[in-house]
Protein backbone atom coordinates (compact mmCIF):
# COMPACT_ATOMS: atom_id res chain seq x y z
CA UNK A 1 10.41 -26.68 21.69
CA UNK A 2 8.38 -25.80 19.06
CA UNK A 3 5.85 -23.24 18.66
CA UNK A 4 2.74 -25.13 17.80
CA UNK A 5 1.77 -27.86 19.93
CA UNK A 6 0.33 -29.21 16.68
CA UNK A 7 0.42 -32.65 15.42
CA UNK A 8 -1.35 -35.20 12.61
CA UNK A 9 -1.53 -38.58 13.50
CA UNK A 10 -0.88 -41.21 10.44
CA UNK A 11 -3.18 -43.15 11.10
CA UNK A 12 -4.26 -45.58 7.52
CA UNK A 13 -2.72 -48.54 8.09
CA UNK A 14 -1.77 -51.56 5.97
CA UNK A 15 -2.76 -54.05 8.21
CA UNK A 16 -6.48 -52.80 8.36
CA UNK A 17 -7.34 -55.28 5.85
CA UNK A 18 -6.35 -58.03 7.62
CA UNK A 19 -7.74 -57.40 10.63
CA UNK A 20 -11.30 -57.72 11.66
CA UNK A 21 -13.87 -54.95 12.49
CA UNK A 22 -15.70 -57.01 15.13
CA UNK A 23 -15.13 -56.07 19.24
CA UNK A 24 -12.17 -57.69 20.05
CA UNK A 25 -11.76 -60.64 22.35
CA UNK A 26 -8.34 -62.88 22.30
CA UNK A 27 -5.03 -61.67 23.30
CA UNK A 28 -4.06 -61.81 19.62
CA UNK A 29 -6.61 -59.12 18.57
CA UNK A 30 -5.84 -57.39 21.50
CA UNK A 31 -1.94 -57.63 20.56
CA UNK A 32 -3.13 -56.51 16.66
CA UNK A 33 -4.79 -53.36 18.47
CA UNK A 34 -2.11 -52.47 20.18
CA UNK A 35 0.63 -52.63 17.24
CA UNK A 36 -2.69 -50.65 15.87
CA UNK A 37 -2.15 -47.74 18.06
CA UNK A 38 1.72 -48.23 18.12
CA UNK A 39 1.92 -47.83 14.25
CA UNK A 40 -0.49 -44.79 14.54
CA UNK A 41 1.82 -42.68 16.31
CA UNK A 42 5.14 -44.01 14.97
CA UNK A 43 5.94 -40.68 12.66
CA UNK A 44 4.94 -38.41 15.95
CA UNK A 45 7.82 -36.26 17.48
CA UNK A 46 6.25 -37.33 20.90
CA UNK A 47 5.20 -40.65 21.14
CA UNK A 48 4.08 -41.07 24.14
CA UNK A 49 2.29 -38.74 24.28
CA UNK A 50 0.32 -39.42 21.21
CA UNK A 51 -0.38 -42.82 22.71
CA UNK A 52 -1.79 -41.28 25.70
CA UNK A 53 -3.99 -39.26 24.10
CA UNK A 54 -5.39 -42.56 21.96
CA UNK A 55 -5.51 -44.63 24.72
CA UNK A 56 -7.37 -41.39 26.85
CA UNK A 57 -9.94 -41.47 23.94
CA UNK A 58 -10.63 -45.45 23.46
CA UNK A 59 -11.34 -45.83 27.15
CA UNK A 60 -14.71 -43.11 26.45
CA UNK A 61 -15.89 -44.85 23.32
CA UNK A 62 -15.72 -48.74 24.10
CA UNK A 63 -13.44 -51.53 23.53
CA UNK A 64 -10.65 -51.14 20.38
CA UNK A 65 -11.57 -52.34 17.15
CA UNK A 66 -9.65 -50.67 14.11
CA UNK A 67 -12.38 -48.34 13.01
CA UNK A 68 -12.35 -47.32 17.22
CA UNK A 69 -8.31 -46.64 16.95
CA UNK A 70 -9.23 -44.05 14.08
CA UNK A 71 -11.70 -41.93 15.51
CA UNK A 72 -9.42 -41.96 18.82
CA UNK A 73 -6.76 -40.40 16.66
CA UNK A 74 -9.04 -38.04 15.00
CA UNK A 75 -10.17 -36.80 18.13
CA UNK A 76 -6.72 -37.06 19.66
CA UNK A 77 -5.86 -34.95 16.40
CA UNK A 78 -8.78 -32.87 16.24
CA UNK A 79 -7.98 -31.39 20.22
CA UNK A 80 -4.34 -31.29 19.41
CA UNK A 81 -5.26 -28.83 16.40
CA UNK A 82 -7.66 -26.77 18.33
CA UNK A 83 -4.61 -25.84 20.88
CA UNK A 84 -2.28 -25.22 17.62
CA UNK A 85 -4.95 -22.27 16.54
CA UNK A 86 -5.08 -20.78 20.08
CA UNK A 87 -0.83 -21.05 19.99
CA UNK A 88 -0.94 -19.49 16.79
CA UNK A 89 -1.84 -16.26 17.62
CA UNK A 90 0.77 -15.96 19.94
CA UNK A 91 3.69 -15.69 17.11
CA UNK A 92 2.53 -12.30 15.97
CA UNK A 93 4.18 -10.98 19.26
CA UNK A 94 6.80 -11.70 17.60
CA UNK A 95 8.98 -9.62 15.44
CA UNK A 96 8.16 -10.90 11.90
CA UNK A 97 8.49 -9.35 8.15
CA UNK A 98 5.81 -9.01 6.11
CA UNK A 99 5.83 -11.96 4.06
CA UNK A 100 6.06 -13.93 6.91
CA UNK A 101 2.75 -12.12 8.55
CA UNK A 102 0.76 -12.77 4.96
CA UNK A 103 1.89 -16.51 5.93
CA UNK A 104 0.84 -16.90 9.38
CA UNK A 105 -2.64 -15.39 8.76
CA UNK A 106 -2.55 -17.67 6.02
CA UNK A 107 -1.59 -20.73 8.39
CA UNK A 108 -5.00 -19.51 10.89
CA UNK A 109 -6.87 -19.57 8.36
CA UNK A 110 -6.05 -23.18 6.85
CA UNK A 111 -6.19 -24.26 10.45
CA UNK A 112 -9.53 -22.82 10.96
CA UNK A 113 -10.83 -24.93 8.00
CA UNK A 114 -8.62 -28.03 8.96
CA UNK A 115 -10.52 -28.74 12.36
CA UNK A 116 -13.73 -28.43 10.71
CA UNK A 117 -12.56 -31.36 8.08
CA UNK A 118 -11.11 -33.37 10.53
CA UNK A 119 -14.35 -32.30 13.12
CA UNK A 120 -16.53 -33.66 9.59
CA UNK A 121 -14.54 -37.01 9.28
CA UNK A 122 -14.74 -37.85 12.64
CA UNK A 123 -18.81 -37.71 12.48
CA UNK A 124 -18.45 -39.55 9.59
CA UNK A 125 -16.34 -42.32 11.42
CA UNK A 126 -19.04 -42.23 14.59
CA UNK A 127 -21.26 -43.25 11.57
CA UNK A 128 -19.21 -45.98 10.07
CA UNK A 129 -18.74 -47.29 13.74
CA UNK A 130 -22.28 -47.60 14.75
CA UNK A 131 -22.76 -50.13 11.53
CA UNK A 132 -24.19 -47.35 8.57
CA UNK A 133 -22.42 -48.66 4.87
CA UNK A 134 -23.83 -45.43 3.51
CA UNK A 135 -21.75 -45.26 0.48
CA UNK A 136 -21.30 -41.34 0.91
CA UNK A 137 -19.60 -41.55 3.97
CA UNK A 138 -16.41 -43.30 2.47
CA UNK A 139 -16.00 -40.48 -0.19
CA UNK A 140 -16.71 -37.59 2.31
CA UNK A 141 -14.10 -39.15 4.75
CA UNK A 142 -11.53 -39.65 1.80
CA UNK A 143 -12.49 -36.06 0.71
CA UNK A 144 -12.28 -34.16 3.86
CA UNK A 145 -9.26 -36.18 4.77
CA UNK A 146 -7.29 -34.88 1.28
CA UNK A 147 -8.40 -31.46 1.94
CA UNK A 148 -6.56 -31.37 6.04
CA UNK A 149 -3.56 -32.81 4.40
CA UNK A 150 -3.39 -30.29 1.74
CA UNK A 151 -4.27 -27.57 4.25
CA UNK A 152 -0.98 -28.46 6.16
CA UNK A 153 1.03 -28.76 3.32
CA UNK A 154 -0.02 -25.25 2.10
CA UNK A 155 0.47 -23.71 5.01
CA UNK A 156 4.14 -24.36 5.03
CA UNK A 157 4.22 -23.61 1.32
CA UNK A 158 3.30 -19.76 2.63
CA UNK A 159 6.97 -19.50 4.06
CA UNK A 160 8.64 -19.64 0.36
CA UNK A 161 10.39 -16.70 0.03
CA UNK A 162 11.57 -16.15 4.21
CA UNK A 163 14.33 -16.76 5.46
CA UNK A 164 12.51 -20.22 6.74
CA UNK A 165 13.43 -19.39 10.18
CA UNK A 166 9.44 -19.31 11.57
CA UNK A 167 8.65 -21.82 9.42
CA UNK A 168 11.01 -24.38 11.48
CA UNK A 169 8.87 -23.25 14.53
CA UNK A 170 5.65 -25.06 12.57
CA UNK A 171 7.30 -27.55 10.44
CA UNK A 172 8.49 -29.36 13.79
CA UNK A 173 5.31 -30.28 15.02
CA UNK A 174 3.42 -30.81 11.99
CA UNK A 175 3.60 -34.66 10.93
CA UNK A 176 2.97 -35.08 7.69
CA UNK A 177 0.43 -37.20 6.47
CA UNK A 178 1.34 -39.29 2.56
CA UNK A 179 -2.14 -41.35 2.72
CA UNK A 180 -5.49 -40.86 3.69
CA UNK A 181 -6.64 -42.36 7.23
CA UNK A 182 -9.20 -45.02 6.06
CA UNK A 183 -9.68 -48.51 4.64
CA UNK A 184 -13.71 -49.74 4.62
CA UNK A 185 -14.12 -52.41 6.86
CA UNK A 186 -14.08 -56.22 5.71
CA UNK A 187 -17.85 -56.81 6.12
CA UNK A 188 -19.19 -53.59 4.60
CA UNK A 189 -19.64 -53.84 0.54
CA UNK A 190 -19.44 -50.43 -1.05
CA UNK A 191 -21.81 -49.94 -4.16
CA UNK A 192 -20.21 -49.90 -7.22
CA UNK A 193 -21.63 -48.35 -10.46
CA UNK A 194 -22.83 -50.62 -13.01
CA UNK A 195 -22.11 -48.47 -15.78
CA UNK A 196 -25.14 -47.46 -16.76
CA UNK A 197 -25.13 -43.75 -14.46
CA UNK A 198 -22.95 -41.06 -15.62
CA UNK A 199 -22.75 -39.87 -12.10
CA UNK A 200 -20.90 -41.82 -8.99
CA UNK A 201 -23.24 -44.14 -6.40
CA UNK A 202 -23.05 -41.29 -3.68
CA UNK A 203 -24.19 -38.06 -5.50
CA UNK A 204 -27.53 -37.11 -4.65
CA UNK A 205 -30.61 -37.21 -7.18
CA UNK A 206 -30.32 -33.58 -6.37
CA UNK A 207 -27.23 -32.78 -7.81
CA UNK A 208 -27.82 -34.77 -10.76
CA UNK A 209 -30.19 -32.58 -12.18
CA UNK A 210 -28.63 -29.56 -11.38
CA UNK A 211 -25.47 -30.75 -13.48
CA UNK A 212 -27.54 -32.38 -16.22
CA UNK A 213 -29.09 -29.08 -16.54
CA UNK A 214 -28.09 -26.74 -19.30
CA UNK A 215 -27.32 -23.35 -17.65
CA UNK A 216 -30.60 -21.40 -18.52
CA UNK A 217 -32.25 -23.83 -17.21
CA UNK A 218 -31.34 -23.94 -13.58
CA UNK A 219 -32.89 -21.59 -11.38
CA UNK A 220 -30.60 -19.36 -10.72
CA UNK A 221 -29.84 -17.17 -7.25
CA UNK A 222 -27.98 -14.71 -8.65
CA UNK A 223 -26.76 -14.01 -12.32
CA UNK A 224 -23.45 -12.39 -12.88
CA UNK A 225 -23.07 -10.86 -16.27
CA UNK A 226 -19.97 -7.93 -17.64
CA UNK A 227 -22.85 -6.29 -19.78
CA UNK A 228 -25.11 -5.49 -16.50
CA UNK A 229 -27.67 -7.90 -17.65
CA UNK A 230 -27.23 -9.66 -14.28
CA UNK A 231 -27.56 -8.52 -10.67
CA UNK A 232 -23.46 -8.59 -9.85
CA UNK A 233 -20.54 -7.15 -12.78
CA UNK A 234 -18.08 -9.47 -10.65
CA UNK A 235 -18.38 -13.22 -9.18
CA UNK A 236 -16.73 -12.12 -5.96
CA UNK A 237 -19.75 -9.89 -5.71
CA UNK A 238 -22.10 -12.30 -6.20
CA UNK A 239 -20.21 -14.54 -3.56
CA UNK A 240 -19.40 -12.03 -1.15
CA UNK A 241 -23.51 -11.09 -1.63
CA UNK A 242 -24.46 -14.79 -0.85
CA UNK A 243 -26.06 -15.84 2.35
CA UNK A 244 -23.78 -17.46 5.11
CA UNK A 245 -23.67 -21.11 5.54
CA UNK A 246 -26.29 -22.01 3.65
CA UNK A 247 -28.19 -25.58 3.75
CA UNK A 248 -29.15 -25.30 0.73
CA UNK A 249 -27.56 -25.03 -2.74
CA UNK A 250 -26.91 -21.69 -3.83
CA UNK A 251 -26.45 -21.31 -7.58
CA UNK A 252 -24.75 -18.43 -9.10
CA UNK A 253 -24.95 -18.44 -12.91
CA UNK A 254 -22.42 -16.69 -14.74
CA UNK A 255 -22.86 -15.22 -18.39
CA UNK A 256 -20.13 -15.88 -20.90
CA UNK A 257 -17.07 -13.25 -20.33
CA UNK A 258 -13.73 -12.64 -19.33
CA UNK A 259 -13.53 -12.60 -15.80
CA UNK A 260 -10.65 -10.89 -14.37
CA UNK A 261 -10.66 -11.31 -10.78
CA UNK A 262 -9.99 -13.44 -7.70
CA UNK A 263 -12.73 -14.86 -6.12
CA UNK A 264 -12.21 -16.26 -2.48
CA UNK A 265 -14.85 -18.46 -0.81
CA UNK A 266 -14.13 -17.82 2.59
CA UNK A 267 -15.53 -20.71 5.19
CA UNK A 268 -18.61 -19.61 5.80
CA UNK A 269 -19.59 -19.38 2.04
CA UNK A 270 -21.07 -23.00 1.69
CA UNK A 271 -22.90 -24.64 -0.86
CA UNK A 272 -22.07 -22.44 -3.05
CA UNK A 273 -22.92 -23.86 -6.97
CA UNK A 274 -21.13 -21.59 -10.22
CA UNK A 275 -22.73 -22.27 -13.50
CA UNK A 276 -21.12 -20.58 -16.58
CA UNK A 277 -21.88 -21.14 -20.17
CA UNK A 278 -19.79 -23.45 -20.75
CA UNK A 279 -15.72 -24.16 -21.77
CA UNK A 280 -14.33 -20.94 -23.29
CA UNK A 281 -17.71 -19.17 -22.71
CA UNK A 282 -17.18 -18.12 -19.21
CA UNK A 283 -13.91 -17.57 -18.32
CA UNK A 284 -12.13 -17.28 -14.77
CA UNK A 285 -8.28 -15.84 -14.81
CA UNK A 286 -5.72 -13.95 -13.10
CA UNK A 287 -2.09 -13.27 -12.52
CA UNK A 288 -1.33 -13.31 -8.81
CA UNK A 289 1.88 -15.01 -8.36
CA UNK A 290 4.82 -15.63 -5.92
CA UNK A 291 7.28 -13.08 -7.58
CA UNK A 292 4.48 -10.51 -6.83
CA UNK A 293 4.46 -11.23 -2.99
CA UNK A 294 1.33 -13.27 -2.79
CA UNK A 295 1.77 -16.93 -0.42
CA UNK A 296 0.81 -19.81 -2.56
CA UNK A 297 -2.45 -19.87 -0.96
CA UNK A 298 -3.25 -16.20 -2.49
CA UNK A 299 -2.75 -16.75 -6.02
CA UNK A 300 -6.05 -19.03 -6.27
CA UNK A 301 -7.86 -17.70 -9.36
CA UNK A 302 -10.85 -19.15 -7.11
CA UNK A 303 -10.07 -20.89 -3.90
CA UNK A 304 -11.24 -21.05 -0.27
């Protein structure tokens, strides 16, 4: 058995587009939902259980329609990823080198941020269901979506360099997603840009000006600066200095330099906005790298 009870449910599916988004009523729908549900847990080590779980969460949210099937499996994934973290802690009883140690922290940590995406995508997919075509939501599901399937992936990537052995204990139970889980329904049009805005549909009037702003003339939180012009010497001061999950933008403006450092923007570090000077002004850069001992997931230059 393996060690994490942890699986990802594939769950974009071809035939979305041909099927339609309305409650469904003949036995042909009801057949289409069903292959649905089939096709959602066909990569899963255990299938049947993965169908009870989807079938457990349609009967609390209403009849199946395709864009009900997904948020079923994101919940259905979302719980089974919550028991993964609890399970995780249990393999540092275990005898395990160092590397191996850097990787499984690493692995809690990538977890941690994975249910919040997939806890983010399924409010987003409550949304779509109820009927909003908010343009936003499509590119924050596709978004948050990308960033669980690159957690997975480097999670494993932390167990380069081991024997492999733990690694097998994860691997087995982790299903890998290739695509991301969602298709906008038939009925809903998605805003397209006419050309004419050098930003996408979805990005708020907000953020527009902050990026059309030149860098002295955003109002800055905190300025970083190598000369001590500036309240920090080093952007992971200014980060680590920053309030915690913040609803607002915080902007950190950094003076031209050299900045040799590592800057990690841990989860609760949010809305964080850096503004430098400008290409080859202000400069981020390291050398952390595998033959050194970091995990993949440590040699970020500046990563979360």
């Amino acid at each position: 058995m393996a060690m994490l009870g942890f699986l990802f449910i594939l769950v974009l599916l071809p035939s979305f587009k041909a099927l339609s988004y309305e409650p469904i009523h003949s036995e042909i729908q009801t057949q289409d939902m069903q292959a649905l549900i089939a096709q959602a847990c066909m990569d899963i080590e255990n299938q049947n259980s993965c169908l009870t779980n989807i079938h457990n969460e349609l009967t609390k949210i209403g009849p199946p329609s395709p864009t009900l099937v997904m948020s079923a499996a994101l919940k259905a994934t979302l719980n089974e990823a919550l028991v993964a973290i609890d399970n995780m802690t249990k393999i540092t009883t275990f005898s395990v080198s160092y590397r191996e140690q850097q990787a499984i922290e690493d692995c809690k940590e990538l977890l941690d941020f994975l249910v919040s995406e997939l806890a983010w995508s399924l409010g987003e997919m409550q949304r779509i269901c109820a009927g909003d075509t908010n343009v936003q939501y499509e590119g924050n599901l596709e978004a948050w979506l990308s960033a669980a399937l690159s957690n997975q992936d480097t999670c494993l990537e932390g167990f380069e360099g081991t024997n492999r052995s733990l690694e097998s204990y994860i691997s087995g139970s982790l299903t890998q997603l290739h695509t991301l889980p969602f298709k906008p329904p038939r009925n809903t049009t998605i805003a397209e840009s006419d050309g004419t805005s050098e930003f996408p549909e979805w990005m708020s009037e907000g953020d527009q000006e902050l990026l059309r702003a030149k860098p002295h003339g955003v109002r800055a939180d905190a300025i970083v600066a190598l000369d001590g012009s500036g309240h920090y010497g080093s952007i992971a001061e200014a980060v680590n200095a920053a309030s915690s999950h913040s609803a607002r933008r915080y902007i950190i403006y950094v003076k031209k330099g050299l900045y040799k450092e590592n800057v990690d923007m841990k989860k609760k570090m949010t809305n964080i906005m850096l503004v430098g000077d400008g290409i080859g002004q202000t400069i981020i850069t390291s050398n952390r790298n595998f033959m050194q001992g970091w995990t993949t997931f440590r040699t970020a230059t500046l990563g979360n």
